[in-house]
Each structure stands twice: as structure tokens, then as C-alpha cells.
N, C-alpha and C. Protein backbone atom coordinates (compact mmCIF):
# COMPACT_ATOMS: atom_id res chain seq x y z
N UNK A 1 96.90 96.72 88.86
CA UNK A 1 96.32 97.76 88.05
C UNK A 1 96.98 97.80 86.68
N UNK A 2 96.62 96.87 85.81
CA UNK A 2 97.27 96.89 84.37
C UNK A 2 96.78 97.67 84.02
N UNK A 3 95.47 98.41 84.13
CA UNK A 3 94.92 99.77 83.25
C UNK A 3 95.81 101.01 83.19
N UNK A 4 95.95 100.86 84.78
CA UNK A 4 97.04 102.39 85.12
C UNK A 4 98.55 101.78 84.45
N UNK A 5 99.45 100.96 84.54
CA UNK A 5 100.59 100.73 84.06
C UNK A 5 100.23 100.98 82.65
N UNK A 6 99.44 100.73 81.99
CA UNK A 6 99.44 100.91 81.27
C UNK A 6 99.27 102.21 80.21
N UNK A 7 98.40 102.97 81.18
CA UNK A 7 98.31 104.76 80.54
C UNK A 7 99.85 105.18 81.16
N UNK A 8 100.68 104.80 81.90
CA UNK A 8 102.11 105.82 82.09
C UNK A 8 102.51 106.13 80.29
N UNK A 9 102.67 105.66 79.46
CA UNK A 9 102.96 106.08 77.88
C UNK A 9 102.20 106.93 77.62
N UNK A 10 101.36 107.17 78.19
CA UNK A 10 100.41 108.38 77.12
C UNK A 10 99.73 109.27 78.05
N UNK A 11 99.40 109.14 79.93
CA UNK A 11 99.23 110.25 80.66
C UNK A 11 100.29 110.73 81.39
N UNK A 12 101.25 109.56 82.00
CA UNK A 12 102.36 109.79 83.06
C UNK A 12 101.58 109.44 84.23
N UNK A 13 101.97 109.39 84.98
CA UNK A 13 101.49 108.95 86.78
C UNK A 13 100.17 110.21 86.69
N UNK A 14 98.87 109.74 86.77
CA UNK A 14 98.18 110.64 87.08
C UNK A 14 97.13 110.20 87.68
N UNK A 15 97.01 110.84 88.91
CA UNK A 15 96.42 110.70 90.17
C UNK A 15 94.94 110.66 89.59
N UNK A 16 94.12 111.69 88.67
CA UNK A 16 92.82 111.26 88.41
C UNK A 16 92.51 110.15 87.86
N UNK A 17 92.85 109.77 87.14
CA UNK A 17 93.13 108.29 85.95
C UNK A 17 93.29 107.62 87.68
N UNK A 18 94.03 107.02 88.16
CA UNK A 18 94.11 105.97 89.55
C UNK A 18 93.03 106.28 89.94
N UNK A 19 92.34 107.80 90.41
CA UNK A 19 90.90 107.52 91.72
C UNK A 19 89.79 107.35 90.88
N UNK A 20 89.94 107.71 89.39
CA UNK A 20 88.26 106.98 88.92
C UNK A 20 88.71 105.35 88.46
N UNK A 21 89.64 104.95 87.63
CA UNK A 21 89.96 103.19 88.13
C UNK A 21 89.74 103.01 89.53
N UNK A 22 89.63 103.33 90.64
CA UNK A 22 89.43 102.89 91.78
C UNK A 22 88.39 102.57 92.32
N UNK A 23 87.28 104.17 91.74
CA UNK A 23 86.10 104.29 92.57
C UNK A 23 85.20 103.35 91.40
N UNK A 24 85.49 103.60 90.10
CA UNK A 24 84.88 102.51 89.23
C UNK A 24 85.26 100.94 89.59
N UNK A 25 86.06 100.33 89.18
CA UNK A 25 86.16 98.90 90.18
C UNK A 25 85.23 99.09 91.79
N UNK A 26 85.49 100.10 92.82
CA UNK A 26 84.95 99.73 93.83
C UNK A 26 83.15 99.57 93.66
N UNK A 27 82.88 100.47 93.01
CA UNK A 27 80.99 100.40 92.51
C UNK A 27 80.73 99.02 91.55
N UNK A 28 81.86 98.56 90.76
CA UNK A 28 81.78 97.14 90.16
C UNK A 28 81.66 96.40 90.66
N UNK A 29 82.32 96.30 92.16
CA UNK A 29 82.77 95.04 93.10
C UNK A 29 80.84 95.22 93.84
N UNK A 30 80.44 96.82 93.77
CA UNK A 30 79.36 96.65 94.87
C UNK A 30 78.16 96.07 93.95
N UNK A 31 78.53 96.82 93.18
CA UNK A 31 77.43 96.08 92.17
C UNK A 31 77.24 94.76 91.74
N UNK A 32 78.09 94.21 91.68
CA UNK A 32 77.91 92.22 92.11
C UNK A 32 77.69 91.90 93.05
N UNK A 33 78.09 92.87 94.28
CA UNK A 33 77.52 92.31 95.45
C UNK A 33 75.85 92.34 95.64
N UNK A 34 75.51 93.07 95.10
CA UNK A 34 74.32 93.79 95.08
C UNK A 34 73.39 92.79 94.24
N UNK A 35 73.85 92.62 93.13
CA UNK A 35 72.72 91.90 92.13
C UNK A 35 73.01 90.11 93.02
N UNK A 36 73.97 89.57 93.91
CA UNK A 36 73.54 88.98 94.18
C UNK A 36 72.71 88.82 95.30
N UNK A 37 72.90 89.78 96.25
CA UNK A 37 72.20 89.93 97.22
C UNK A 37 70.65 89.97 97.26
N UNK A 38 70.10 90.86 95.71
CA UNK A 38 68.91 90.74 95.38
C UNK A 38 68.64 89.48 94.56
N UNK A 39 69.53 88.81 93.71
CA UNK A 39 68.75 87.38 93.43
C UNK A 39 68.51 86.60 94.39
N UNK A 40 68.86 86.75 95.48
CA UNK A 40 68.79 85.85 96.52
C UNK A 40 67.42 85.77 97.13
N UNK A 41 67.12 87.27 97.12
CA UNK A 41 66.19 87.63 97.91
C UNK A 41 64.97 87.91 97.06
N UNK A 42 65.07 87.38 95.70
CA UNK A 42 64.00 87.10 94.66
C UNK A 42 63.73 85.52 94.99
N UNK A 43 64.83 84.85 94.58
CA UNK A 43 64.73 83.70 95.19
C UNK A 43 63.78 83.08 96.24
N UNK A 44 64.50 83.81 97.55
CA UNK A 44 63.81 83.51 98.47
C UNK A 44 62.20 84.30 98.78
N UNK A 45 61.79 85.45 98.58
CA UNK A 45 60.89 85.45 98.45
C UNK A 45 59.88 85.85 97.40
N UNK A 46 60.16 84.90 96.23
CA UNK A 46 59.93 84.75 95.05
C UNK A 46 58.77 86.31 94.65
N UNK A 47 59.26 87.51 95.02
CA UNK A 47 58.71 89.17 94.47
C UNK A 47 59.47 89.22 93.65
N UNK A 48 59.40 89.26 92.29
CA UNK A 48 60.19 89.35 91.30
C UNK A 48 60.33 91.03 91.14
N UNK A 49 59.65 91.81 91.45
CA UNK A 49 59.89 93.16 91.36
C UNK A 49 60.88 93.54 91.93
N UNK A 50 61.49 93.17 92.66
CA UNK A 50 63.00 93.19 93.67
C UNK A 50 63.84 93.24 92.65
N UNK A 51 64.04 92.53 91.61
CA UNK A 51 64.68 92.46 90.63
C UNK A 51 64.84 93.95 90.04
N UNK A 52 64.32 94.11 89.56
CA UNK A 52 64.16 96.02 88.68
C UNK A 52 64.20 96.55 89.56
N UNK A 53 63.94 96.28 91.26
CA UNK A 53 64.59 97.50 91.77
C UNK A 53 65.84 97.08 92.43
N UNK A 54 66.22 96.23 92.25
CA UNK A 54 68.11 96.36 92.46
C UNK A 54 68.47 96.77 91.17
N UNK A 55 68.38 96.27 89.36
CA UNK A 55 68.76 96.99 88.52
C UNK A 55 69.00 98.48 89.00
N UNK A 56 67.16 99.15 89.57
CA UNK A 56 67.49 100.75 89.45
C UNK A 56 68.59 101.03 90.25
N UNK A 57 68.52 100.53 91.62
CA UNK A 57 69.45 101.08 92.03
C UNK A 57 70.85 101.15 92.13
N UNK A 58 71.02 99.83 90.96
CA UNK A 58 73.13 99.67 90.97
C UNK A 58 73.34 100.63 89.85
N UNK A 59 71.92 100.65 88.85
CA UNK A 59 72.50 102.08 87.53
C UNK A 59 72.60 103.30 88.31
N UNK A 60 71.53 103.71 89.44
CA UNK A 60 72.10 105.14 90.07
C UNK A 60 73.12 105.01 90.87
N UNK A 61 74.30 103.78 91.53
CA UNK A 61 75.11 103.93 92.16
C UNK A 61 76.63 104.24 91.27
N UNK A 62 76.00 103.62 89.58
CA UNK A 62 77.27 103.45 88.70
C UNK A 62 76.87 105.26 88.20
N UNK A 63 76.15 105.57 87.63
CA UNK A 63 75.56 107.11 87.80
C UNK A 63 75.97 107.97 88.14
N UNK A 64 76.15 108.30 89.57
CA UNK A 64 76.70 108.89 90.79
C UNK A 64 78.27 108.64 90.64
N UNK A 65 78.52 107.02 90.38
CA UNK A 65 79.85 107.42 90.74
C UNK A 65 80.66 108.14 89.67
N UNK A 66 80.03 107.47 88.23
CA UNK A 66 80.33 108.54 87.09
C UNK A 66 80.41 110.26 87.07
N UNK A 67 79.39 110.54 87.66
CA UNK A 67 79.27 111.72 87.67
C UNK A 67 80.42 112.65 88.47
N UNK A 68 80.41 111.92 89.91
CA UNK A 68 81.24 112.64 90.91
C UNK A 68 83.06 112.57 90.27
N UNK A 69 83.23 111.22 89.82
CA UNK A 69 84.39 111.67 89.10
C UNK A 69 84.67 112.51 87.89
N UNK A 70 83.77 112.31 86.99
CA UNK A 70 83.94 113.54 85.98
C UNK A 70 83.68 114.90 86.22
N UNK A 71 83.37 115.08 87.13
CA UNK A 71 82.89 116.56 88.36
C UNK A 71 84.14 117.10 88.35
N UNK A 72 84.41 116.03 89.31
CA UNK A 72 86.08 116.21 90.22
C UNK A 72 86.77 116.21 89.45
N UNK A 73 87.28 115.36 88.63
CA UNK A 73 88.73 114.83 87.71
C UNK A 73 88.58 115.06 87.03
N UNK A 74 87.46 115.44 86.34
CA UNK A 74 87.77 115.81 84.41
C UNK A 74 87.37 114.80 83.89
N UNK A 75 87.65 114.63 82.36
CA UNK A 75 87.32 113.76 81.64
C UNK A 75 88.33 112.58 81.68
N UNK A 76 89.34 112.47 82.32
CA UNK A 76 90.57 111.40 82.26
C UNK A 76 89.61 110.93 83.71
N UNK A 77 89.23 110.91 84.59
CA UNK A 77 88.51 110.15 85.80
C UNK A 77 87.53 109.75 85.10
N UNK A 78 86.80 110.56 84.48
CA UNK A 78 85.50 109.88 83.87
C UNK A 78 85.93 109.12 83.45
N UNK A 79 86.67 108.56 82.62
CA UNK A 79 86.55 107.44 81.46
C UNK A 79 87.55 106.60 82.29
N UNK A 80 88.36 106.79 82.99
CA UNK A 80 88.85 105.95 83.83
C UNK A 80 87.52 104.95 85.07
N UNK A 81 86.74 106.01 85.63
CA UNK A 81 86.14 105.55 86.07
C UNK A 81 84.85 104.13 85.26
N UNK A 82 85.03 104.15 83.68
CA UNK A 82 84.00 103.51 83.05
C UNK A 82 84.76 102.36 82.86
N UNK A 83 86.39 102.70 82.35
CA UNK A 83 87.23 100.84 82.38
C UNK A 83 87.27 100.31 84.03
N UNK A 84 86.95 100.98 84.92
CA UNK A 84 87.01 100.43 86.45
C UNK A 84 85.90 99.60 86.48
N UNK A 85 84.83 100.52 85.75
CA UNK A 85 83.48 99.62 85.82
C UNK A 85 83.47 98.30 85.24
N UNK A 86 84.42 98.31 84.12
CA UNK A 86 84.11 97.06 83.24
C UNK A 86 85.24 96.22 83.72
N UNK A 87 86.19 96.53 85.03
CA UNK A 87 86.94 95.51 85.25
C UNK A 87 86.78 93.74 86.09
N UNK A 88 85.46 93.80 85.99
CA UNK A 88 84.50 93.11 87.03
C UNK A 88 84.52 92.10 85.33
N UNK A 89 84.00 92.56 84.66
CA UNK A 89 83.45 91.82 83.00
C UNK A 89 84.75 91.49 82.54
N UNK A 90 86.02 91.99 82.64
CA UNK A 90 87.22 91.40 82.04
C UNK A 90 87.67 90.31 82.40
N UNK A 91 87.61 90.29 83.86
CA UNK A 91 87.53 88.77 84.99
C UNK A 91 86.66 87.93 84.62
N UNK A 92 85.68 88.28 84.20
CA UNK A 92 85.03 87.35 83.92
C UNK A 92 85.14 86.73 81.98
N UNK A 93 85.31 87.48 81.68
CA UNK A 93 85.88 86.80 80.32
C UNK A 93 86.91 85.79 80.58
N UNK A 94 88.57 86.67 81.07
CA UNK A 94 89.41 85.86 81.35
C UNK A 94 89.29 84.92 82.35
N UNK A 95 88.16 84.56 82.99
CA UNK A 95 88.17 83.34 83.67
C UNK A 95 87.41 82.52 82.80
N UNK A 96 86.39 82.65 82.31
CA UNK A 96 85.49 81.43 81.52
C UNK A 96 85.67 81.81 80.08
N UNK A 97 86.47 82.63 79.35
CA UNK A 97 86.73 82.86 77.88
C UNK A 97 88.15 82.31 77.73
N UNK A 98 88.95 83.57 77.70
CA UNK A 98 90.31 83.16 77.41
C UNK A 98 91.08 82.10 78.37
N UNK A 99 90.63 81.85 80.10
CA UNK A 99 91.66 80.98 80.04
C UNK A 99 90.79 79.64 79.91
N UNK A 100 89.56 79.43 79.93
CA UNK A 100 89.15 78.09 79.45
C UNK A 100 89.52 77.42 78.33
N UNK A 101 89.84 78.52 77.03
CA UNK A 101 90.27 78.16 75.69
C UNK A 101 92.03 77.59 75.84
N UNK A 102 92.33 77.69 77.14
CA UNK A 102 93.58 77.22 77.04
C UNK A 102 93.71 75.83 77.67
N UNK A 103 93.22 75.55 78.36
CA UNK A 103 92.80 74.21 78.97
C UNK A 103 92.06 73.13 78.39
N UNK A 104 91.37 73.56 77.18
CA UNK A 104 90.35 73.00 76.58
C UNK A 104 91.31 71.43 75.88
N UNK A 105 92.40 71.67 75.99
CA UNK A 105 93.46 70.62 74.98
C UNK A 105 94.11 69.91 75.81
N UNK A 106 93.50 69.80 77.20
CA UNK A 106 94.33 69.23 77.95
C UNK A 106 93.55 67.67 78.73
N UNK A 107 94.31 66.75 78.73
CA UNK A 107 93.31 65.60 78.96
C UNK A 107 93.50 65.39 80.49
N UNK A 108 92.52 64.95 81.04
CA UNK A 108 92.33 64.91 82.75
C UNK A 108 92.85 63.13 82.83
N UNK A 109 93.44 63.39 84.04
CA UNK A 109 94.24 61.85 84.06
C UNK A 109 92.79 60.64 84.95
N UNK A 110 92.18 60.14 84.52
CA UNK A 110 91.31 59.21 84.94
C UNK A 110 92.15 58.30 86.59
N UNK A 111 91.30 58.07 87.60
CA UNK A 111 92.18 57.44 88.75
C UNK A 111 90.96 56.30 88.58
N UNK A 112 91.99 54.71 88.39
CA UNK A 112 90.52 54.37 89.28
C UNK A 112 90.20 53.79 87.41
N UNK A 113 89.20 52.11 87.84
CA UNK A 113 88.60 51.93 86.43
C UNK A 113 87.47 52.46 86.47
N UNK A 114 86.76 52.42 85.01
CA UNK A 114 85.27 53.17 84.29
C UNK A 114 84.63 52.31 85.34
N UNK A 115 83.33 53.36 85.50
CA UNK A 115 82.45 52.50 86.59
C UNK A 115 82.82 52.42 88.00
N UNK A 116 83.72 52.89 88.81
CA UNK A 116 84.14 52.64 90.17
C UNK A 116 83.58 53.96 91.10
């Protein structure tokens, strides 16, 4: 949880800030599960309307979960709960953005001659 280590300077240990990072990542994690579960099942039975209705329903699950934490916790869950959401998109930068740009200079050792 680098988000939370990282607010101790400016909230201190605070329990709302941890349960909306939590419940936001956990609706992130469902929500990939989700959009793939429905490409699949576009895929397979090529109803493309399946599509817009998994959209609707991962925006009312991110929705809901927004809501119930800024209910509960205040505005420090709310907005905690919105970097939880986007911790799904940071992984994915730092896997195909920043650390590809670090590898990019590195030469792969060939086994074996051209053509084999």
C-alpha cells in the first residue's frame, strides 16, 4: 500500500483513507474481472450488446462503492476510494510504460545460428 505509506505525512494512520483504498482496489480488481468475463462472452456469443451492459454495470458497482464510502468515511474515503480505483491503471502503466522503457536498451543474447 504505497498510497497509504504515503498519506502518514499529511493524515497520520487513518483508518478511513485504508477502507476506501481497499474497497476501491477491491471494485478495480472486480471490474477487470468483469470486463473480461463479458468480452469473452461477446466473443463467444458474438451479442455485442453484452458489451454496454457489462460497461453499465461495472460504472454502478464503481458508483455504489463511491458512494458507500463517502457516506461512511467522509471525504478522505471518498477520494481514497477513487486512487484504489485507479490502482488497477497504475499496474498497468508500470508494467507496459515505465518498466518497458527500462528494458528497451537491453540486447537479448541470441542461442543458436540465424535460421535454426
Amino acid at each position: 500500500m504505497i498510497f497509504e505509506a504515503g498519506s502518514f505525512p499529511f493524515l497520520g494512520f487513518s483508518l478511513e483513507y485504508l477502507i476506501g483504498l481497499l474497497a476501491g482496489t477491491a471494485v478495480s480488481i472486480f471490474g477487470f474481472l468483469m470486463l473480461y468475463m463479458m468480452s469473452e462472452m461477446v466473443l463467444n456469443t458474438g451479442q455485442k450488446w453484452l458489451s454496454s451492459a457489462g460497461y453499465m454495470i461495472r460504472l454502478m458497482f464503481y458508483g455504489i462503492a463511491f458512494l458507500i464510502c463517502a457516506k461512511f468515511g467522509g471525504l478522505v474515503a471518498g477520494v481514497a476510494c477513487l486512487i484504489g480505483f485507479m490502482t488497477g491503471i497504475f499496474a498497468i502503466i508500470f508494467v507496459h510504460g515505465i518498466r518497458a522503457n527500462f528494458s528497451k536498451d537491453k540486447k537479448d543474447k541470441k542461442v543458436g545460428k540465424e535460421g535454426d
